[in-house]
C-alpha atoms as a PDB file:
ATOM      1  CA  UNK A   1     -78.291 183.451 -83.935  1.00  0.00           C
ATOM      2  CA  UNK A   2     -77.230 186.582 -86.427  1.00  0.00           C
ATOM      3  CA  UNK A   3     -75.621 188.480 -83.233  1.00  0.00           C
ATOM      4  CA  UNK A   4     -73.667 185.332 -81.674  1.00  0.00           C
ATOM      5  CA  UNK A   5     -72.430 184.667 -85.434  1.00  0.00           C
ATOM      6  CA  UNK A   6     -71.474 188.571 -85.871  1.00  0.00           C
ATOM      7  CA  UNK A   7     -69.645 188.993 -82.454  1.00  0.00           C
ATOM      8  CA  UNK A   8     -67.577 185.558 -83.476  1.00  0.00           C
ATOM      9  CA  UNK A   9     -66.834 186.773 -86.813  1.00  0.00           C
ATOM     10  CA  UNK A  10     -65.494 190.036 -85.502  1.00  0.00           C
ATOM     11  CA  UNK A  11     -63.748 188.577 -82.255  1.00  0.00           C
ATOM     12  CA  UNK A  12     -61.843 186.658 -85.127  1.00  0.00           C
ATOM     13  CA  UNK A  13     -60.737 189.096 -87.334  1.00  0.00           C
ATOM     14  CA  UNK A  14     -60.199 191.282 -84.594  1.00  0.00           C
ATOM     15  CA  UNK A  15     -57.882 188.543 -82.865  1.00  0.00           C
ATOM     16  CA  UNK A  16     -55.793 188.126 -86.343  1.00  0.00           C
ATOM     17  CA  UNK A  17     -54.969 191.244 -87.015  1.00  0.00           C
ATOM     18  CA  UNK A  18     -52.918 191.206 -83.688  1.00  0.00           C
ATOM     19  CA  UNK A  19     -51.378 187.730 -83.705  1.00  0.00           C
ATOM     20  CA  UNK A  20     -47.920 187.188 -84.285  1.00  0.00           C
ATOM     21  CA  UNK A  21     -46.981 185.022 -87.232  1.00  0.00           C
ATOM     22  CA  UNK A  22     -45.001 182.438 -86.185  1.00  0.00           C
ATOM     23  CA  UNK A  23     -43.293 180.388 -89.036  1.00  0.00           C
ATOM     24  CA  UNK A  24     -41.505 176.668 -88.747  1.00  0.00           C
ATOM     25  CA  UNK A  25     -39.944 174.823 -91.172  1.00  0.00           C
ATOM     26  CA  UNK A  26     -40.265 171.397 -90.975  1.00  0.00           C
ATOM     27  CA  UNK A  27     -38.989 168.664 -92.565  1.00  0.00           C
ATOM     28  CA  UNK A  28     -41.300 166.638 -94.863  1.00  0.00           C
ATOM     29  CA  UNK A  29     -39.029 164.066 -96.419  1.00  0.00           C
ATOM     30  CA  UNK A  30     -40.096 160.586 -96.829  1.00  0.00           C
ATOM     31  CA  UNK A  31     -43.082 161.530 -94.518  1.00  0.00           C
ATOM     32  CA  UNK A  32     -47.027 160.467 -96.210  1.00  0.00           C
ATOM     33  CA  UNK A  33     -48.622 163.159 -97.568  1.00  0.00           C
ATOM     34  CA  UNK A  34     -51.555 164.095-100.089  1.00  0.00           C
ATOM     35  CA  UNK A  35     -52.314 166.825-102.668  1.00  0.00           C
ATOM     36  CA  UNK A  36     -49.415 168.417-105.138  1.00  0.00           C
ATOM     37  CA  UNK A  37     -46.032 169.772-103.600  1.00  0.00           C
ATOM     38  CA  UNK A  38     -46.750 172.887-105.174  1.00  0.00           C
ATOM     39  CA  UNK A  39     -49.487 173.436-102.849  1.00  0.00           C
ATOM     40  CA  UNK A  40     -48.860 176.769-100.867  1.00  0.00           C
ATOM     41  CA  UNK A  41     -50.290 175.564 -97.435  1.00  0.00           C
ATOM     42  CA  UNK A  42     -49.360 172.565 -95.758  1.00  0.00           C
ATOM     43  CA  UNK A  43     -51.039 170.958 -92.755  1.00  0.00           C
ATOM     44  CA  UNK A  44     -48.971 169.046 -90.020  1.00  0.00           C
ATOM     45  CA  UNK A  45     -50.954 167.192 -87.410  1.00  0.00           C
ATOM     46  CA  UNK A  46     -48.984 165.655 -84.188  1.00  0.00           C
ATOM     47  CA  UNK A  47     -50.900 162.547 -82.707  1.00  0.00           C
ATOM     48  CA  UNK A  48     -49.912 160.722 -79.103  1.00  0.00           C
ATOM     49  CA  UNK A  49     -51.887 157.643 -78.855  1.00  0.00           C
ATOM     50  CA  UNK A  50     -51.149 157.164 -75.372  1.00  0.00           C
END
């Protein structure tokens, strides 16, 4: 359980440190939301309910 643990911890940080950061800015306007505006990360999930 220690070694499947390890090699997913390392296949993670080792798959970071190459991504590209990719950045969007999207409008939040009138939209619900939770937590202060201040907050440095925000969370966008898309839902089809098709």
């Amino acid at each position: 359980m220690k070694k499947i643990l390890l090699v997913m911890l390392i296949s993670i940080l080792v798959g970071t440190s190459f991504a590209e950061i990719t950045r969007y800015s999207v409008p939040l306007d009138g939209s619900p939301s939770l937590g202060p505006n201040s907050a440095s990360v925000t969370i966008i999930e898309f839902i089809d309910y098709q």
